[in-house]
C-alpha atoms as a PDB file:
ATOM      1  CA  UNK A   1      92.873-135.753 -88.243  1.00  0.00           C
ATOM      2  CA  UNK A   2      96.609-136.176 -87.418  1.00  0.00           C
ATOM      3  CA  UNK A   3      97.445-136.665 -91.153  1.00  0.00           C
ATOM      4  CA  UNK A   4      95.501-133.548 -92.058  1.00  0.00           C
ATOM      5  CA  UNK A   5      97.573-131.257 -89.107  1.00  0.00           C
ATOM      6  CA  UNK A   6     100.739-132.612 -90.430  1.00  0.00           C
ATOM      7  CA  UNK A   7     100.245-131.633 -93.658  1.00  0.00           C
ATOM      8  CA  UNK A   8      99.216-127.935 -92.603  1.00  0.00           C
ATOM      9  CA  UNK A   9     102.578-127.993 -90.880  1.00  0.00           C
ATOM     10  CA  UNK A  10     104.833-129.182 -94.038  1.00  0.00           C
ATOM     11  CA  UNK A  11     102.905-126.408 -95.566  1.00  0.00           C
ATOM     12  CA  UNK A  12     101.517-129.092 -98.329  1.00  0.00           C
ATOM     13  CA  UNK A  13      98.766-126.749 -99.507  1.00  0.00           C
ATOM     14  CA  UNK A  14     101.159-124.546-101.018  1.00  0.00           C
ATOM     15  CA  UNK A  15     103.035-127.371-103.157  1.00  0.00           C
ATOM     16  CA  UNK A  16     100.092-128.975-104.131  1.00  0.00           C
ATOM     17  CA  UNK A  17      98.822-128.799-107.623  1.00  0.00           C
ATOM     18  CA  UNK A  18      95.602-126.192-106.698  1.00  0.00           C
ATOM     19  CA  UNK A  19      98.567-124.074-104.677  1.00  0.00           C
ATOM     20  CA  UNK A  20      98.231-121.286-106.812  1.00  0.00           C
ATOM     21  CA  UNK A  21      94.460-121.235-105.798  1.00  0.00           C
ATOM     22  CA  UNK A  22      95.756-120.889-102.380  1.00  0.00           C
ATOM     23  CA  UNK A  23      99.000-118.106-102.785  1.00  0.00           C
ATOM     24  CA  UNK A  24      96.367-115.646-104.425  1.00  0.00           C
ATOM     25  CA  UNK A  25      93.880-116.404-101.443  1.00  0.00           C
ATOM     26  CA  UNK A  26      97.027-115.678 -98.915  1.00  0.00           C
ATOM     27  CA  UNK A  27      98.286-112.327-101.039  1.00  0.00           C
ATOM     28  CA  UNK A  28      94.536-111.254-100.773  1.00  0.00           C
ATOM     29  CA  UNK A  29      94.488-112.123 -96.994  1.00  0.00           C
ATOM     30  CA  UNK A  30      98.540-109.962 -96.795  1.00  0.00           C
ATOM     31  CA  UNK A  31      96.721-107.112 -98.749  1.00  0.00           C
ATOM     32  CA  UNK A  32      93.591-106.763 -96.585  1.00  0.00           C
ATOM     33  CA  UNK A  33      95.917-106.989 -93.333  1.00  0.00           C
ATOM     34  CA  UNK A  34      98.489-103.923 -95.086  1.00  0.00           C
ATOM     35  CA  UNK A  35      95.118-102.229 -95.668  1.00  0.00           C
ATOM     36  CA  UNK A  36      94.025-102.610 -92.252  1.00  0.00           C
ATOM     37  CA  UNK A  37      96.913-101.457 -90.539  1.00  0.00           C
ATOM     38  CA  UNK A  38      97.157 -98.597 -92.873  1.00  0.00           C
ATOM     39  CA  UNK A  39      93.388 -97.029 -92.332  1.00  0.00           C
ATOM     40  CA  UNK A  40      94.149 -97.947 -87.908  1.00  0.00           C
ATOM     41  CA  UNK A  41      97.056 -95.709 -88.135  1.00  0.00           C
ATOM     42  CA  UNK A  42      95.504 -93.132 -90.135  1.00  0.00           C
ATOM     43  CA  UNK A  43      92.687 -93.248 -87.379  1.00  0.00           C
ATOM     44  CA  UNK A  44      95.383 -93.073 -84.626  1.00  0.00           C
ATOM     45  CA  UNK A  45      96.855 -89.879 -86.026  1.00  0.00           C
ATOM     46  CA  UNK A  46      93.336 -88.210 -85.696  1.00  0.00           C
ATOM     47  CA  UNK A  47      92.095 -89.628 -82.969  1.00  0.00           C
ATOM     48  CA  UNK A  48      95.793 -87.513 -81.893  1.00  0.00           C
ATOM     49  CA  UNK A  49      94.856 -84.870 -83.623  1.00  0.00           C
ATOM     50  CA  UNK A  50      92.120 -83.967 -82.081  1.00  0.00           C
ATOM     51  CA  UNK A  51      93.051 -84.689 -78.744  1.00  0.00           C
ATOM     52  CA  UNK A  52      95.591 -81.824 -79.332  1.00  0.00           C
ATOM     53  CA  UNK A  53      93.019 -79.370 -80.802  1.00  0.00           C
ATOM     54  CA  UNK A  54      91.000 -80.010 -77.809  1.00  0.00           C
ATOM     55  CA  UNK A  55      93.823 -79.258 -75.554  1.00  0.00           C
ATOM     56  CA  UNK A  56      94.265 -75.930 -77.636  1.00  0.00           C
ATOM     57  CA  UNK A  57      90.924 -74.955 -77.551  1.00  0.00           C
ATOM     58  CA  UNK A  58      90.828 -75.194 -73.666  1.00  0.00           C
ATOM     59  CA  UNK A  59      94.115 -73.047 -73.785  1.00  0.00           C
ATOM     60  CA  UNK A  60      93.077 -70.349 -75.730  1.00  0.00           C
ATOM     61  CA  UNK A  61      89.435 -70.019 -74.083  1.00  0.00           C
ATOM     62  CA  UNK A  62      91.083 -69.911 -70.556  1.00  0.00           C
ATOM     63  CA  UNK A  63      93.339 -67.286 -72.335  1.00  0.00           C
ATOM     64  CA  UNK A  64      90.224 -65.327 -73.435  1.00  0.00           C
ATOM     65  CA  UNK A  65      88.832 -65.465 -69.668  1.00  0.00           C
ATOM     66  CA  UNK A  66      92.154 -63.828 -68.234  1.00  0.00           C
ATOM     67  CA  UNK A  67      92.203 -61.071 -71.322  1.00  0.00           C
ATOM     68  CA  UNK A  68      88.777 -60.084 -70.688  1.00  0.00           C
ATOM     69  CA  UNK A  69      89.011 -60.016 -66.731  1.00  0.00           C
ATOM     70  CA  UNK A  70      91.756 -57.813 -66.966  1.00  0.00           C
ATOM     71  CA  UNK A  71      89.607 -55.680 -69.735  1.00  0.00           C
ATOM     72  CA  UNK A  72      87.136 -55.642 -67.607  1.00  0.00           C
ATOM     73  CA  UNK A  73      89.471 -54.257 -64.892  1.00  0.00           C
ATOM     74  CA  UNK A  74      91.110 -51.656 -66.569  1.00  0.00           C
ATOM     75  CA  UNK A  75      87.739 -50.168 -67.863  1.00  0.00           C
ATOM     76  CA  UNK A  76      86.747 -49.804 -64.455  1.00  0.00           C
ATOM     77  CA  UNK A  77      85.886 -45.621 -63.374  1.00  0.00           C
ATOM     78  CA  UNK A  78      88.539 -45.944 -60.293  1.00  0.00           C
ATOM     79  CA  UNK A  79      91.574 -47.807 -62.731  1.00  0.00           C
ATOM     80  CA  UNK A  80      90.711 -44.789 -65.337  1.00  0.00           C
ATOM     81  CA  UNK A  81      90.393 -42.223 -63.255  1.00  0.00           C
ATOM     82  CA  UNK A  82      93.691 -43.564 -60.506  1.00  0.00           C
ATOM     83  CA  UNK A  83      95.671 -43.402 -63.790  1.00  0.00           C
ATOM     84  CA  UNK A  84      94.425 -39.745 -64.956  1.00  0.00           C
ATOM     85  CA  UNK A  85      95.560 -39.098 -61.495  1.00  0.00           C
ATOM     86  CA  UNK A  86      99.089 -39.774 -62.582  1.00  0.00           C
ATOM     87  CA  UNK A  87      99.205 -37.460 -65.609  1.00  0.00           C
ATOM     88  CA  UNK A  88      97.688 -34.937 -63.347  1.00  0.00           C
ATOM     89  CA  UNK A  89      94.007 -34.873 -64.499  1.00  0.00           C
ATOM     90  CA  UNK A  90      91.367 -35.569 -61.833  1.00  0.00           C
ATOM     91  CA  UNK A  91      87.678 -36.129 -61.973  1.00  0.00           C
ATOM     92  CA  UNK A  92      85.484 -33.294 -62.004  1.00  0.00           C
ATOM     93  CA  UNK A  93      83.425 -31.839 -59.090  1.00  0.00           C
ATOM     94  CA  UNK A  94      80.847 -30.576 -60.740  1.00  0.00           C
ATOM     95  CA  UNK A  95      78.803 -32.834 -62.291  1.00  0.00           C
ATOM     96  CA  UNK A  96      77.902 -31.736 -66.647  1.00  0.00           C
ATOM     97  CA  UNK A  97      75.124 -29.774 -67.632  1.00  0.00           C
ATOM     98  CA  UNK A  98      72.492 -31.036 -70.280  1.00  0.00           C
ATOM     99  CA  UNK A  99      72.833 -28.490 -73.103  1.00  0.00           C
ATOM    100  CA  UNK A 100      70.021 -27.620 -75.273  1.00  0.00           C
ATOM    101  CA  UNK A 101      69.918 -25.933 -78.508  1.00  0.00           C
ATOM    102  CA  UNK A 102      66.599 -24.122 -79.425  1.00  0.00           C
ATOM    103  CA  UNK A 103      65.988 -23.382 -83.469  1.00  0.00           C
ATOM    104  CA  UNK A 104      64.137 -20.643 -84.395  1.00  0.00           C
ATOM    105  CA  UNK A 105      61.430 -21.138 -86.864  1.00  0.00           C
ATOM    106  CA  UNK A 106      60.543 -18.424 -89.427  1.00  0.00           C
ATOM    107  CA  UNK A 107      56.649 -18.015 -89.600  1.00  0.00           C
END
């Protein structure tokens, strides 16, 4: 047991005659470890990503609430007619008439 933790400390399995056995294991193990730190910080960046669309989204529908409020608002009958009022036209007293046209049929 002692012998075989010193030799895993001198790094013998790499100098040994089977070493090459064991580099192309360890550049396998290097290349799966690159490759898994690559596809975590590609997953990072979205998981960011959307995170920031989210925070968009809840901008511009909070955005849409205030726009159509104030639509709402301004097509009110007292906003219309209180700005009329400013150009100098004012509601009428009289309420409309239903006009109805009659055609004559020829017999």
């Amino acid at each position: 047991m002692k012998g075989s933790v010193y030799n895993i400390l001198k790094a013998r399995f790499l100098v040994n005659e089977d070493a090459s056995r064991n580099w192309k294991f360890i550049v396998f193990l290097i290349f799966l470890a690159m490759l898994m730190i690559n596809n975590i910080h590609r997953y990072e960046k979205k998981v960011f990503r959307t995170l920031e669309l989210a925070k968009e989204v809840k901008e511009y529908r909070s955005e849409f609430v205030d726009r159509r409020s104030e639509l709402m608002k301004l097509k009110m009958e007292s906003t219309i007619s209180s700005k009329m009022e400013q150009r100098g036209i004012v509601p009428s007293s009289v309420p409309p008439k239903k006009i109805k046209v009659i055609t004559e049929t020829k017999n």
